[in-house]
Protein backbone atom coordinates (compact mmCIF):
# COMPACT_ATOMS: atom_id res chain seq x y z
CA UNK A 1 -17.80 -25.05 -4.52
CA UNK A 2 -19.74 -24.52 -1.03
CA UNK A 3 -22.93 -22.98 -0.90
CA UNK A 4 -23.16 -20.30 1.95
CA UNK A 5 -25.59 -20.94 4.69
CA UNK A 6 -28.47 -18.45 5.16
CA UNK A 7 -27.34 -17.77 8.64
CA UNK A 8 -23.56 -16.14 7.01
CA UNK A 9 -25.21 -14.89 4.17
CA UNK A 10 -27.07 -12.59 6.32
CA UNK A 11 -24.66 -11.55 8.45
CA UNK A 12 -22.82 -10.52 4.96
CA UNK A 13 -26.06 -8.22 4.05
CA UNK A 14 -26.03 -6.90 7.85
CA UNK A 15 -22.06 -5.84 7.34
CA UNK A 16 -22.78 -4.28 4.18
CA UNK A 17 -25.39 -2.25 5.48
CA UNK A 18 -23.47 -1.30 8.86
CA UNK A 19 -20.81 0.05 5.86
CA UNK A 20 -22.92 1.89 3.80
CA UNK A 21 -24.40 3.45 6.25
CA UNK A 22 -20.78 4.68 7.75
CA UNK A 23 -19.91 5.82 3.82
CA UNK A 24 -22.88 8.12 4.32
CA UNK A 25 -20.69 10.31 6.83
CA UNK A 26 -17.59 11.05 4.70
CA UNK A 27 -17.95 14.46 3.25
CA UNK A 28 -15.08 13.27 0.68
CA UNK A 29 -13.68 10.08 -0.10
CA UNK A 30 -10.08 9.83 -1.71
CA UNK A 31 -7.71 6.61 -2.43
CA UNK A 32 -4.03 6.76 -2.52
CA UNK A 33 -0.79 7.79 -0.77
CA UNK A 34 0.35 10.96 0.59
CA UNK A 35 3.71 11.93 1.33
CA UNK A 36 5.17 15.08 2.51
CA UNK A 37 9.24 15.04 1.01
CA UNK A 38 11.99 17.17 1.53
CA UNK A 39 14.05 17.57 -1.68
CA UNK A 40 17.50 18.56 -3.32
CA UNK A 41 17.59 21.07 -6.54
CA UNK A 42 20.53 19.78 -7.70
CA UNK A 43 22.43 22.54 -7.48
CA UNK A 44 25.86 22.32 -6.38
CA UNK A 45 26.24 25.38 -4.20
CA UNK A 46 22.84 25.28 -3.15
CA UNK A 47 22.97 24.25 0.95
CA UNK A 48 20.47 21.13 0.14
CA UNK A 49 23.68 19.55 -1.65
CA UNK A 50 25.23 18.18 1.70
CA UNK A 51 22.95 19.50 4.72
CA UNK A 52 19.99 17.18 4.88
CA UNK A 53 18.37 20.21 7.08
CA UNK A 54 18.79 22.61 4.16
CA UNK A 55 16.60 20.52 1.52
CA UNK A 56 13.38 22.11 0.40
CA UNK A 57 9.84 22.18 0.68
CA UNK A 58 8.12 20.34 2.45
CA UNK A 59 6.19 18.94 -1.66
CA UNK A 60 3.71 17.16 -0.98
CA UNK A 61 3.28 13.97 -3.61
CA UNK A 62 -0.21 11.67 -3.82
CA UNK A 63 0.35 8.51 -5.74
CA UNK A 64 -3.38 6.41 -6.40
CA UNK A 65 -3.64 3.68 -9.06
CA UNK A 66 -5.18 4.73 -12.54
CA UNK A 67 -6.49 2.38 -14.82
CA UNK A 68 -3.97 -0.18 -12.85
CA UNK A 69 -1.10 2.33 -12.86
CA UNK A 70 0.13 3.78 -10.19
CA UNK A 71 -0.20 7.59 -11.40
CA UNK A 72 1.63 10.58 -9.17
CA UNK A 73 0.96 13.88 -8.46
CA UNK A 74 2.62 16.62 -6.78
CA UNK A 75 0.02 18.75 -5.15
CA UNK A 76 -0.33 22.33 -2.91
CA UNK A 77 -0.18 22.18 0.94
CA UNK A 78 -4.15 22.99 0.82
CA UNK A 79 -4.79 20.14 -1.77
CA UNK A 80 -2.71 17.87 0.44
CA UNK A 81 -5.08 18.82 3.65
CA UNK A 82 -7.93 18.48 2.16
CA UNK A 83 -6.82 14.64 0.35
CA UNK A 84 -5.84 13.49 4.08
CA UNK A 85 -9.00 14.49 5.35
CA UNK A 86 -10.37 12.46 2.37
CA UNK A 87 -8.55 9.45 3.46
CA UNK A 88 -5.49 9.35 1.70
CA UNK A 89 -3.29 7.40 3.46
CA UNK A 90 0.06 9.45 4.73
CA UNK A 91 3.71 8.52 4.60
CA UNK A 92 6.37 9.89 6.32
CA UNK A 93 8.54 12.59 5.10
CA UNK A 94 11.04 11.05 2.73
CA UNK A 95 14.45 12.92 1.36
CA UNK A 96 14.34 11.54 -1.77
CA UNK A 97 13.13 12.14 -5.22
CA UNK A 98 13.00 13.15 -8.54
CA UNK A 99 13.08 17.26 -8.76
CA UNK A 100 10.42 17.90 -11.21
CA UNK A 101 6.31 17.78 -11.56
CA UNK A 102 3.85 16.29 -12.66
């Protein structure tokens, strides 16, 4: 095992305190994955079944690890604004899915 030089242990201490003082401007901080999805019912009649255009929502689903397990959520169009302002990282719109909530 090496033993850091003084020189790059201070340059360590001077990046941790450029980053702390950048934390200092986030109003809210938030891990985790957003993504905006466009879902079937599973109905059979219902227009979603075989028009990709015709599937609905947009749901809005933020995934973040819990106690090392991935843990997801299906939130409101408000809840998802304010999470990517937080700094939950966004996905594209996906087409696929379970139906239900959690």
């Amino acid at each position: 095992m090496t033993i850091p030089s003084k020189r790059s242990v201070q340059r360590a201490r001077e990046r941790i305190q450029v980053i702390r003082a950048s934390l200092g401007e986030f109003e809210l901080l938030c891990s985790g994955t957003l993504s905006q999805r466009m879902m079937k019912c599973g109905k059979p009649n219902c227009g979603c079944a075989t028009d990709p255009a015709a599937r609905h929502g947009p749901y809005y689903q933020w995934v973040r690890t819990r106690a090392g397990k991935p843990t997801a959520r299906y939130v409101s169009e408000q809840q998802a604004q304010i999470l990517s302002r937080g700094g939950a990282g966004a996905q594209h719109e996906r087409g696929k899915g379970h139906h239900g909530y959690s």
